[in-house]
Protein backbone atom coordinates (compact mmCIF):
# COMPACT_ATOMS: atom_id res chain seq x y z
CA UNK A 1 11.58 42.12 57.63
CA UNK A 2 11.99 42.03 54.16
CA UNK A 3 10.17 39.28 51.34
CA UNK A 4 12.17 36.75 49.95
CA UNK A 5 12.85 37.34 46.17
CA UNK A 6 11.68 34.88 44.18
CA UNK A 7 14.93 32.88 42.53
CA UNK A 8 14.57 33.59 38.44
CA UNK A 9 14.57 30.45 36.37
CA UNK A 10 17.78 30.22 34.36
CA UNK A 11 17.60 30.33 30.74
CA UNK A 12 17.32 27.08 28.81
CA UNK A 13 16.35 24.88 31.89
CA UNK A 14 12.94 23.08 32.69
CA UNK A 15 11.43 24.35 35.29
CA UNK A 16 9.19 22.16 37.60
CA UNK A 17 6.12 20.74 35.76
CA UNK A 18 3.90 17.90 36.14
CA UNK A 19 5.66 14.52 34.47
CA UNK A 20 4.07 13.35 31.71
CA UNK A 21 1.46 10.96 31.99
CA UNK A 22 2.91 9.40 28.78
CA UNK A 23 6.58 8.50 27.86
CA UNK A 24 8.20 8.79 24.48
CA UNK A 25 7.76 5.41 23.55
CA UNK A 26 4.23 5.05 24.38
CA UNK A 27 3.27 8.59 22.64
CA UNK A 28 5.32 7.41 19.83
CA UNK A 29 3.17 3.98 19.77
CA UNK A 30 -0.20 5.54 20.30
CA UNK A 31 0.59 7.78 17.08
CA UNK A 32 1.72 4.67 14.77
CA UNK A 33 -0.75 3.14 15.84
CA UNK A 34 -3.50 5.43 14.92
CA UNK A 35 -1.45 6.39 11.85
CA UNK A 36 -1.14 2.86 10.51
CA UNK A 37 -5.44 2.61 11.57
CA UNK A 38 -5.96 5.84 9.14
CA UNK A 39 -3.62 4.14 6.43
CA UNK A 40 -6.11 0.92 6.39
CA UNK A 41 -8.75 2.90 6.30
CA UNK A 42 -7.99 4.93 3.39
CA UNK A 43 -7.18 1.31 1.59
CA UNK A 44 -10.23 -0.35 2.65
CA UNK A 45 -11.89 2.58 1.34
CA UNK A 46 -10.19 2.58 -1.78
CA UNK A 47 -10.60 -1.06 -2.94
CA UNK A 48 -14.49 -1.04 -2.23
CA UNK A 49 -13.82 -3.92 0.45
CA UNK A 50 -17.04 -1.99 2.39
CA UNK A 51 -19.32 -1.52 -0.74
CA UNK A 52 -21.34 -5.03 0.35
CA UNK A 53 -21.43 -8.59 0.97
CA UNK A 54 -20.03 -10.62 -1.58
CA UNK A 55 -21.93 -13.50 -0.27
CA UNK A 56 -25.17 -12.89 -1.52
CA UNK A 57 -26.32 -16.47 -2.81
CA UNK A 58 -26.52 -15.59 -6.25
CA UNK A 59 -24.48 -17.46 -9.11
CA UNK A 60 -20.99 -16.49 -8.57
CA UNK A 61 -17.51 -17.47 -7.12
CA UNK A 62 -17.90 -15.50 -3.76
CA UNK A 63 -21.46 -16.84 -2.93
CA UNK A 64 -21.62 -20.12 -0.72
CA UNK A 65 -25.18 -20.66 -1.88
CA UNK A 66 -26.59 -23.27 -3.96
CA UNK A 67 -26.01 -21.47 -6.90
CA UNK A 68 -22.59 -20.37 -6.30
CA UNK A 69 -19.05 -21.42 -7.52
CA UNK A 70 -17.50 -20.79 -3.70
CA UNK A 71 -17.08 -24.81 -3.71
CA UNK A 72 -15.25 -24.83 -6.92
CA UNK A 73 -12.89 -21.80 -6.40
CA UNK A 74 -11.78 -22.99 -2.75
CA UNK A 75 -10.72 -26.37 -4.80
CA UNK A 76 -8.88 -25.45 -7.00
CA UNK A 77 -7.06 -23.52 -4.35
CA UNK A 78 -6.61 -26.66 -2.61
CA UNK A 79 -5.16 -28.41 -5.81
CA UNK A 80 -2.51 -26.14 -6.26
CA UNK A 81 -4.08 -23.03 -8.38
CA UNK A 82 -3.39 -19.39 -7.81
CA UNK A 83 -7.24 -18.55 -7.69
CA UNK A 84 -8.10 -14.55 -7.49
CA UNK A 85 -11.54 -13.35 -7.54
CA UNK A 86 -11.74 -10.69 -10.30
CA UNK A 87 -13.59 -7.27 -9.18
CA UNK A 88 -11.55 -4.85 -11.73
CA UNK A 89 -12.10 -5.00 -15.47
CA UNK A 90 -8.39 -4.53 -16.16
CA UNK A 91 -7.22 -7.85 -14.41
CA UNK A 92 -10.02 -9.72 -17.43
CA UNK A 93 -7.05 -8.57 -19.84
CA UNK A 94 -4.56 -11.13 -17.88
CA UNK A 95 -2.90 -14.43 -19.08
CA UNK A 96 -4.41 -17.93 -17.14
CA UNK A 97 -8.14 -19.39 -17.06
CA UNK A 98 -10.75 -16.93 -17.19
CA UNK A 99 -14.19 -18.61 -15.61
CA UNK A 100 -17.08 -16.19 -16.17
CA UNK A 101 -20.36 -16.70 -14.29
CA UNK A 102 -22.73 -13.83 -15.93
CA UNK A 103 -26.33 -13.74 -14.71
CA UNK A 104 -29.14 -13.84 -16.79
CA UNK A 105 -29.60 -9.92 -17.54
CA UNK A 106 -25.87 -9.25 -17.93
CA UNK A 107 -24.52 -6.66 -20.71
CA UNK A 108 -24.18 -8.73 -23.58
CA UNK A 109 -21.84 -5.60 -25.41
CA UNK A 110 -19.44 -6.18 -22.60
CA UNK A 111 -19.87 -10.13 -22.40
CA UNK A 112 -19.02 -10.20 -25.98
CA UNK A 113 -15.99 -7.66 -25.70
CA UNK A 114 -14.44 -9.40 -22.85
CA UNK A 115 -14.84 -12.88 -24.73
CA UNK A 116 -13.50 -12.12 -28.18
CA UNK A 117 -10.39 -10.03 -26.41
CA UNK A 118 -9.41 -13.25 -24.10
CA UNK A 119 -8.94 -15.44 -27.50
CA UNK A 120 -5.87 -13.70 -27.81
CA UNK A 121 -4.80 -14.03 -24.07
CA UNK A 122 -6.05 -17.08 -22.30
CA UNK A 123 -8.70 -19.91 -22.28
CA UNK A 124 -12.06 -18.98 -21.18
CA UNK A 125 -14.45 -21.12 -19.55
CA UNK A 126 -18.30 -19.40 -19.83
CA UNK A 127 -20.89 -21.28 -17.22
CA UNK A 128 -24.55 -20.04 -18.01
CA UNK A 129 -26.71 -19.28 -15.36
CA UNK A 130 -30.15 -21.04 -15.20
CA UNK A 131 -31.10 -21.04 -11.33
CA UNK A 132 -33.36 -17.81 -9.70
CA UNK A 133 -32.84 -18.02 -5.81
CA UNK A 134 -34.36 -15.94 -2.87
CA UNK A 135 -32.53 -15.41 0.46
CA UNK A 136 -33.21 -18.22 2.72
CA UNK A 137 -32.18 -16.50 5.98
CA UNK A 138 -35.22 -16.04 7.87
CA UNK A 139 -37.65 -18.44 6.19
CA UNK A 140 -35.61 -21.46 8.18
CA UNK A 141 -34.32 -21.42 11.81
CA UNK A 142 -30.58 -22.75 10.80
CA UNK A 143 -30.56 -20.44 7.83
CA UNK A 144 -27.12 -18.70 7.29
CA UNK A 145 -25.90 -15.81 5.05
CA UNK A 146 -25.55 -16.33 1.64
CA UNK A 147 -27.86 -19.23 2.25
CA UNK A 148 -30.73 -19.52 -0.45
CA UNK A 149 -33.87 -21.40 -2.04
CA UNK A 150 -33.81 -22.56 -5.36
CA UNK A 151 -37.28 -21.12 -6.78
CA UNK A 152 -37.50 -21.49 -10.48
CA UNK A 153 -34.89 -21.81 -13.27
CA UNK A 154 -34.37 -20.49 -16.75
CA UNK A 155 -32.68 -20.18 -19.88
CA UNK A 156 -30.96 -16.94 -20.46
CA UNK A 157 -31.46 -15.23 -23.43
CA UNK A 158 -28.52 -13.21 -25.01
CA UNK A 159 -29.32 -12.49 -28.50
CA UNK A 160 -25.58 -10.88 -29.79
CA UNK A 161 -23.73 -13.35 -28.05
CA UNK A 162 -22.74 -17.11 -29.87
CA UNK A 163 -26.58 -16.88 -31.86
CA UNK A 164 -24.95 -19.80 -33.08
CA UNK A 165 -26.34 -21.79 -29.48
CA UNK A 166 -29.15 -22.70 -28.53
CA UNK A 167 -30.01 -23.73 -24.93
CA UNK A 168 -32.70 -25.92 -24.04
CA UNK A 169 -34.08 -26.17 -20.55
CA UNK A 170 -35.82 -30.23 -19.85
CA UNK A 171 -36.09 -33.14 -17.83
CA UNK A 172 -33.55 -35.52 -17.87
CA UNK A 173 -35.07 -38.24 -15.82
CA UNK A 174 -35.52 -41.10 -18.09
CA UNK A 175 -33.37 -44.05 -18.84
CA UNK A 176 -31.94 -46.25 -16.68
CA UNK A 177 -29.65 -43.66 -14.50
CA UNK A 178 -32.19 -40.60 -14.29
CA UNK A 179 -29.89 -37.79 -14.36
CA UNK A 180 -26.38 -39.58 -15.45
CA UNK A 181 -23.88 -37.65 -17.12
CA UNK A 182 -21.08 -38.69 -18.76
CA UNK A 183 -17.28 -37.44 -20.34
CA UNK A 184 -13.83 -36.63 -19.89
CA UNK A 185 -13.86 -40.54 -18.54
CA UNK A 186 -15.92 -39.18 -15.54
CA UNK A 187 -19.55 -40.42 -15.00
CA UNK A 188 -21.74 -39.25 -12.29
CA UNK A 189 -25.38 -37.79 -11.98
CA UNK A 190 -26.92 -34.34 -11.42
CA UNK A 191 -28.50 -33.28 -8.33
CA UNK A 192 -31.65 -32.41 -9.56
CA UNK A 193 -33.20 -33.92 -12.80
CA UNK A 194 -36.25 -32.07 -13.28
CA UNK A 195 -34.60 -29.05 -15.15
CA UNK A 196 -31.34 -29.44 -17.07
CA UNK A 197 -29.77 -27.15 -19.22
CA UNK A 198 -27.90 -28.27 -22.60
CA UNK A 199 -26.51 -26.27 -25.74
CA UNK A 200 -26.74 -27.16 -29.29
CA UNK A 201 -25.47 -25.40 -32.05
CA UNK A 202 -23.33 -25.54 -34.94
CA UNK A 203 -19.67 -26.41 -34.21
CA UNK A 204 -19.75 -27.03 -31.32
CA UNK A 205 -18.00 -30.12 -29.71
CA UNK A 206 -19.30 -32.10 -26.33
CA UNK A 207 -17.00 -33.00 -23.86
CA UNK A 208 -19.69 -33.95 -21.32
CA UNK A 209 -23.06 -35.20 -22.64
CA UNK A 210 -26.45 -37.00 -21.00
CA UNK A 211 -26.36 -40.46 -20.75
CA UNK A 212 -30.25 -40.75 -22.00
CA UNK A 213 -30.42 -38.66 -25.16
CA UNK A 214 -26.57 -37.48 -25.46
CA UNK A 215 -27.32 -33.78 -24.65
CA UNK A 216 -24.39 -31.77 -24.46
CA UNK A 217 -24.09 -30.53 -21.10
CA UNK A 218 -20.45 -28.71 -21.59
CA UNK A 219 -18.97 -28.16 -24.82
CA UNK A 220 -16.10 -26.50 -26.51
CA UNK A 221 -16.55 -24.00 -29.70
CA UNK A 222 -14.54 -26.28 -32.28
CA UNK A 223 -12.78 -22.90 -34.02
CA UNK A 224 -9.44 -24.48 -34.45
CA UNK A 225 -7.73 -27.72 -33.70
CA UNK A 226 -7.16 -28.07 -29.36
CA UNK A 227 -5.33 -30.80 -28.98
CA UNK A 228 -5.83 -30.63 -24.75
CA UNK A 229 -9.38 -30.51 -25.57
CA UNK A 230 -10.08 -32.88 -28.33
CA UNK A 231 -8.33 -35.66 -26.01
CA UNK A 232 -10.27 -35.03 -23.12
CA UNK A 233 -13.46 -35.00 -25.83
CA UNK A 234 -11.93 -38.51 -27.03
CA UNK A 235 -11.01 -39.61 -23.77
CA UNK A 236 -7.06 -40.27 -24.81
CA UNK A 237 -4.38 -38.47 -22.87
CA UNK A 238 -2.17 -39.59 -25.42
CA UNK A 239 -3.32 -37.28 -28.05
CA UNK A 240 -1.69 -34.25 -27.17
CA UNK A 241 1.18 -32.51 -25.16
CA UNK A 242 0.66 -30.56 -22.29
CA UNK A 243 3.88 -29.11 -22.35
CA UNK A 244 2.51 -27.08 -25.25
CA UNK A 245 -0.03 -24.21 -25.11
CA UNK A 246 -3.68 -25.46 -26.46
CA UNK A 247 -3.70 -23.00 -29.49
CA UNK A 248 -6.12 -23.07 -32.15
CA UNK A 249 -4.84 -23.41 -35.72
CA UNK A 250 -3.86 -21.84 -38.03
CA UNK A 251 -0.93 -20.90 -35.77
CA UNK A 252 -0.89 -17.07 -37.02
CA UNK A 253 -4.64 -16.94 -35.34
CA UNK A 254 -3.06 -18.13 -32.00
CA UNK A 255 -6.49 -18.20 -30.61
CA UNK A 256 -7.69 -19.65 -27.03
CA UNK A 257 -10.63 -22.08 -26.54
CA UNK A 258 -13.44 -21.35 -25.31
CA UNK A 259 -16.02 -23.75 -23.04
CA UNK A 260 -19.41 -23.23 -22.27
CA UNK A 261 -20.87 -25.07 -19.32
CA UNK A 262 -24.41 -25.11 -19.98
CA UNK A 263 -25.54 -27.36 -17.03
CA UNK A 264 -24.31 -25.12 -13.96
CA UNK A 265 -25.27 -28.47 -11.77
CA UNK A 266 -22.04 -29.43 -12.50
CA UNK A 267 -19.49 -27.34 -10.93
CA UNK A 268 -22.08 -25.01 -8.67
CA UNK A 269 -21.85 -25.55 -4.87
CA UNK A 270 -25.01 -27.73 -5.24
CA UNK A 271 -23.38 -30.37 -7.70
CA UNK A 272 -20.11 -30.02 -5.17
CA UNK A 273 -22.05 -32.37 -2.83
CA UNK A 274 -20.64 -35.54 -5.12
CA UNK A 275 -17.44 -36.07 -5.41
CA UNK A 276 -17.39 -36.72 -9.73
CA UNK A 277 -18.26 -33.09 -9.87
CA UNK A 278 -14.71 -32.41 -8.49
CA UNK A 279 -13.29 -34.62 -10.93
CA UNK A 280 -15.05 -32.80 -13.48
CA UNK A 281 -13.15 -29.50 -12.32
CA UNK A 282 -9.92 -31.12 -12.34
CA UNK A 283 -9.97 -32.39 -15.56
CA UNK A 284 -11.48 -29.87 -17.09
CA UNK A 285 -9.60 -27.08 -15.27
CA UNK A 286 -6.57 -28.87 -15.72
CA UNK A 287 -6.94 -28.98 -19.97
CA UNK A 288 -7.66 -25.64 -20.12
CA UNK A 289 -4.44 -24.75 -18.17
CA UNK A 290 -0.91 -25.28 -19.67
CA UNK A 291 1.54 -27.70 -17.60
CA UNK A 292 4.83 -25.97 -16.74
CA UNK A 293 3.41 -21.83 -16.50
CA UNK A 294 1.91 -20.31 -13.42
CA UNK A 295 -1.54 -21.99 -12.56
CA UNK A 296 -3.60 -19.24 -12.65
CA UNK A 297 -7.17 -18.96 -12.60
CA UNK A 298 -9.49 -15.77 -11.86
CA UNK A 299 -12.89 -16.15 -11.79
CA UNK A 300 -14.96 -13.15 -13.09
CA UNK A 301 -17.16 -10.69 -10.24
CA UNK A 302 -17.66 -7.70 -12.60
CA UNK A 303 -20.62 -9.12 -14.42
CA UNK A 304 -22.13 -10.00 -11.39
CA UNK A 305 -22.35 -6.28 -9.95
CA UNK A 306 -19.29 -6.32 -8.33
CA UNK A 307 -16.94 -3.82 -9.69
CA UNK A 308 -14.09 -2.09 -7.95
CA UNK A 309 -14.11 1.65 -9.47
CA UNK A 310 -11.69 4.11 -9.87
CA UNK A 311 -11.36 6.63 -7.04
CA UNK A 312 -9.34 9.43 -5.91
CA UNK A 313 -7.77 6.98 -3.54
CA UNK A 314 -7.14 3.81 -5.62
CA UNK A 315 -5.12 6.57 -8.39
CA UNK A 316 -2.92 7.39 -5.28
CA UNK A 317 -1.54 4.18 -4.84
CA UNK A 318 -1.32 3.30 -8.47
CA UNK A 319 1.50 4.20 -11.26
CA UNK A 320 2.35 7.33 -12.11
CA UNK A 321 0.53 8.99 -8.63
CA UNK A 322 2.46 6.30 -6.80
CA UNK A 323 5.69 8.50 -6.49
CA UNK A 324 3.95 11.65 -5.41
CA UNK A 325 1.95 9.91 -2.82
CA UNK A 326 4.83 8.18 -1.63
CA UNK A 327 6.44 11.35 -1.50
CA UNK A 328 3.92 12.62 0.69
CA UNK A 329 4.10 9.43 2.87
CA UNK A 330 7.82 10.75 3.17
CA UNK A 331 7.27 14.00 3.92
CA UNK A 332 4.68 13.34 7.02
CA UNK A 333 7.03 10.50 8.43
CA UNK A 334 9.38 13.50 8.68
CA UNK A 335 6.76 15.61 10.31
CA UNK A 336 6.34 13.14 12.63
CA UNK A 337 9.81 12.24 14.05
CA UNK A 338 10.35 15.98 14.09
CA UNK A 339 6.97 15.80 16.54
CA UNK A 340 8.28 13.08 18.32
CA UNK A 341 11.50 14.92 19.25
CA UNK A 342 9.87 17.54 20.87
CA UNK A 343 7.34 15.25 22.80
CA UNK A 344 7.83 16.64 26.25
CA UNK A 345 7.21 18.99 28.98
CA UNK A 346 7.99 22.39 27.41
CA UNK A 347 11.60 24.28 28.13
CA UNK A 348 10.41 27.92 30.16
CA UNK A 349 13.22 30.36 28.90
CA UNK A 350 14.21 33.44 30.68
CA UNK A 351 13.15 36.96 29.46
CA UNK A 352 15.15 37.91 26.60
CA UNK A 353 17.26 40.61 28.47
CA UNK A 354 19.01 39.19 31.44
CA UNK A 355 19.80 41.93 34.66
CA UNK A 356 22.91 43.01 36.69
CA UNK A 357 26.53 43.48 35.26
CA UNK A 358 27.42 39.92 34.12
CA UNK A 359 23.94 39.78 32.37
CA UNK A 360 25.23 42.69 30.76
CA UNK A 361 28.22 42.18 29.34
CA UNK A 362 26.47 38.69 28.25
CA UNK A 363 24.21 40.37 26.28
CA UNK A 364 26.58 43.20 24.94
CA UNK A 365 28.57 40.18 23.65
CA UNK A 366 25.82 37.85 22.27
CA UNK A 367 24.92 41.61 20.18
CA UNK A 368 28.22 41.05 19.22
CA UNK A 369 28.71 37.96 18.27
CA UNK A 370 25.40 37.62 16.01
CA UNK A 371 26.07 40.73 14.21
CA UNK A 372 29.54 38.88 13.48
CA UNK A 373 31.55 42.38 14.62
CA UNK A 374 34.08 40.62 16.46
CA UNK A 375 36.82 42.25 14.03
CA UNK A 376 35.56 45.42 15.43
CA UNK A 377 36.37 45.18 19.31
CA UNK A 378 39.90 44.72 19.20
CA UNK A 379 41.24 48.47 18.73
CA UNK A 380 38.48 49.43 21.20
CA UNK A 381 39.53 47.14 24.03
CA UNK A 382 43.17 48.02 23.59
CA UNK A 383 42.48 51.46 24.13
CA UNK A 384 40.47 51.33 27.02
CA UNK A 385 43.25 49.07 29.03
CA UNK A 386 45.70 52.05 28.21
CA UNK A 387 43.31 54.38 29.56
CA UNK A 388 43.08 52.40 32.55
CA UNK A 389 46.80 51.86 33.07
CA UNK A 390 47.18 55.47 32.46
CA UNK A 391 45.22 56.79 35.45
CA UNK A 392 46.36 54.39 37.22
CA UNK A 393 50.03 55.28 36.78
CA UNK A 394 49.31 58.72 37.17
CA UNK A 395 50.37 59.61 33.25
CA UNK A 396 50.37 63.23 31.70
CA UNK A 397 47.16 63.74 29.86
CA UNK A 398 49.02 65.59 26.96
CA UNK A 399 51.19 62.14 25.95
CA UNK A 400 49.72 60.63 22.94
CA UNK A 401 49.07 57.44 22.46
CA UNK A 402 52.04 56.34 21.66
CA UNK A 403 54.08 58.07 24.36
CA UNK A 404 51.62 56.65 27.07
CA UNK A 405 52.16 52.72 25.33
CA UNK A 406 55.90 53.66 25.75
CA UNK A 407 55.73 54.86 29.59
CA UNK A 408 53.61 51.76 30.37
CA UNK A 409 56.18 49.54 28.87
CA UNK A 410 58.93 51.34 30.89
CA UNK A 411 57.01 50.87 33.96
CA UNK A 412 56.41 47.21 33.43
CA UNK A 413 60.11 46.18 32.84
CA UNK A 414 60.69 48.12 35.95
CA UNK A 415 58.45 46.32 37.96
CA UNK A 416 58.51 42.64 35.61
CA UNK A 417 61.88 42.57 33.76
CA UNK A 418 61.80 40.10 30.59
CA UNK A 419 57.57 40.23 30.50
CA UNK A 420 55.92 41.26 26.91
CA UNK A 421 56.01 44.87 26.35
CA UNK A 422 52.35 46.52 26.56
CA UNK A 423 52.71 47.88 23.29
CA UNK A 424 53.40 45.10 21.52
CA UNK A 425 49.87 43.11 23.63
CA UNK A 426 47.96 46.01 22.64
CA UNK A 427 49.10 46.10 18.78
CA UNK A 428 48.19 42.12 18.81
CA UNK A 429 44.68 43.07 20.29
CA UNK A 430 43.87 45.94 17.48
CA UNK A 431 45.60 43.27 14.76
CA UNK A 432 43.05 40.74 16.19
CA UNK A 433 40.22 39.41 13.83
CA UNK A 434 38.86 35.81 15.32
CA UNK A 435 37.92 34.34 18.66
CA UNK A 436 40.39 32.88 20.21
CA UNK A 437 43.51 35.74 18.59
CA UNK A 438 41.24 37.80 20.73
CA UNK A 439 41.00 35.82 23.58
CA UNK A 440 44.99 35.58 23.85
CA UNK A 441 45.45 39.27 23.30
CA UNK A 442 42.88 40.33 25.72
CA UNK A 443 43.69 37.39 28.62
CA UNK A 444 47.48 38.83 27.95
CA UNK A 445 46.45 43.05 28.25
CA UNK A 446 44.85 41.49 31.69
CA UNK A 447 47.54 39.70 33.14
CA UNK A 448 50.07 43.09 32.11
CA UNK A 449 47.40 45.34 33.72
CA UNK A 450 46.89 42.84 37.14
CA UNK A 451 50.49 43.52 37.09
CA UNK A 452 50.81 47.12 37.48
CA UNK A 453 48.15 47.98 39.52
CA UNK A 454 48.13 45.55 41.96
């Protein structure tokens, strides 16, 4: 009795393993997947959308308080403007409507800076803050976030910035219509009359006014001629064209209005609760933009503590790191179709010698064939047939090569008349320098030598 030997796994097969709990497509799904996850990440990161709540109820576009602009930006979307909330100083620097909403203790270097640059690029539309709100999520059961109470209100003071206006901060609750407003051929009446903001300085135009003293609640700085403006302020659409860009004159200034709102009643989310303060943003809006170019209007975040800063990761997807991290991108979408490939059970090899004869000669000829010899075995191979043939003709030892060559070809036409002379196979074989020259030669010495000794 004898133990069975265990059969040897041929080289280059799989050998039995457990399948794969996963296939190729699901593996390659599972790795997009998280690679796409990663990707978001990194973007998320990298434009601050996790730095906080924009909808903090203070006086701003994003916040859905009573103090907020979230009313007016969502209708102007809904009229037909391309409205982008502005959270990067750089995008203050584009063409289209500017509307800036800073708070009371705002930079007034930086309010003046990005002011005085826009004259040159685009209307501007300034609406001062005068409300101071507290979060009014817990102090009511149906409070919301971004809800808030209106506690107290106040004039901001800005000295640096138009000294040339004065605000004023009373009640407007006399006359007949306590609280009426009136301009741009709009009339309507403010939500709450006890404290109402107006400006008055020197050239300054109103284009919306009380209707019990003639405050100006909204005005224009009167630097050059507007014709969009000044017919709005005159209530006569006829007075300008639209299809022209409201430039101030002289025309080598080229400079862009600019509009204060001084009551914020008007256009905040509490005034929104009447429909003339709608009207108010459409007209107004709509002078300030030109008919015929892209209806653009950003409303300004930075001032309000919302700035998106440079990072490591917002550089990498903006010009010129752009092309070296889409390079990148490149390189590990190679890396990973490379891993995909190879997503698998794993190949076993066998050991890098094979045994017996035939394993032999397959190794003596992979030896040969990598150190690219094969010019070399010809003469060799020739040689040793001859030697064979010799013995086995019984040949004198003293013939030369030659001689023996010539007494193997006399013996072949004796036994195979009209078959290829040995010398002349063996002289092919030495001349031999590629594959398949040495293939014929060799399969030809074969068949010669099958026929003499056999």
């Amino acid at each position: 009795m004898r133990a069975a030997t265990p059969a040897r796994p041929r080289r280059g097969r799989a050998v039995s393993s457990p399948a794969s709990p996963f296939s190729r497509r699901t593996a390659m799904l599972l790795v997009a997947a998280g690679a796409l996850a990663f990707l978001l990440l990194l973007w998320l990161i990298g434009r601050g959308i996790a730095d906080g709540e924009r909808n903090n109820g203070q006086a701003h576009a994003a916040s859905k308080g009573l103090a907020g602009y979230a009313a007016m930006a969502a209708y102007l979307g809904k009229r037909g403007y391309r409205v982008d909330l502005v959270e990067a100083r750089g995008q203050l620097r584009q063409a289209g409507l500017l509307v800036l909403t800073p708070p009371a203790v705002t930079d007034i270097e930086k309010l003046n800076q990005v002011v005085n640059a826009r004259r040159r690029i685009g209307p501007t539309l300034v609406i001062t803050p005068k409300w101071f709100a507290i979060p009014q999520l817990g102090l009511e059961k149906n409070g919301k976030p971004g809800w808030v109470r209106l506690v107290e209100a106040g004039a901001p003071n800005w000295p640096g910035f138009h000294d040339e206006i004065t605000l004023y901060l009373e009640p407007m609750d006399k006359g007949t219509r306590p609280g009426g407003w009136s301009g741009i051929g709009i009339t309507g009446t403010l939500a709450r009359t006890d404290k109402v903001m107006s400006g008055k300085g020197k050239g300054l135009v109103p284009l919306v006014w009380g209707d019990s003293d003639a405050r100006a609640l909204v005005s224009y700085v009167a630097d050059g001629d507007y014709p969009a403006l000044r017919a709005i302020a005159l209530d006569d659409a006829s007075a300008y064209d639209r299809n022209q860009p409201d430039l101030g004159v002289p025309a080598a200034r080229a400079l862009y209005p600019v509009v204060f709102v001084f009551e914020p009643d008007l256009v905040n989310n509490l005034g929104f609760n009447r429909p003339e303060a709608a009207q108010l943003t459409d007209q107004l809006v709509g002078a300030l933009t030109r008919q015929g170019s892209p209806k653009q209007v950003r409303f300004d975040l930075t001032f309000n503590g919302f700035v998106q800063a440079d990072n490591l990761l917002t550089l990498a997807f903006t010009p010129p790191f752009l092309a070296a991290t889409l390079c990148l991108m490149l390189a590990a979408l190679a890396v990973f179709w490379r891993a995909f490939n190879r997503f698998g059970p794993p190949l076993s090899t066998g050991p890098a010698i094979a045994f017996g004869k035939r394993a032999l000669v397959t190794n003596a000829a992979g030896l040969v064939q990598r150190a690219r010899r094969l010019h070399l075995i010809g003469a060799p191979y020739a040689d040793a047939a001859r030697e064979r043939l010799a013995r086995a003709l019984a040949l004198p030892h003293r013939l030369d090569g030659a001689a023996t060559e010539a007494a193997i070809d006399r013996a072949l036409e004796r036994r195979a008349p009209g078959s290829t002379p040995f010398s002349a196979a063996a002289a092919a074989m030495r001349a031999a320098r590629r594959p398949v020259p040495l293939l014929r030669a060799a399969q030809t010495l074969h068949s010669l030598e099958r026929i003499l000794t056999k």
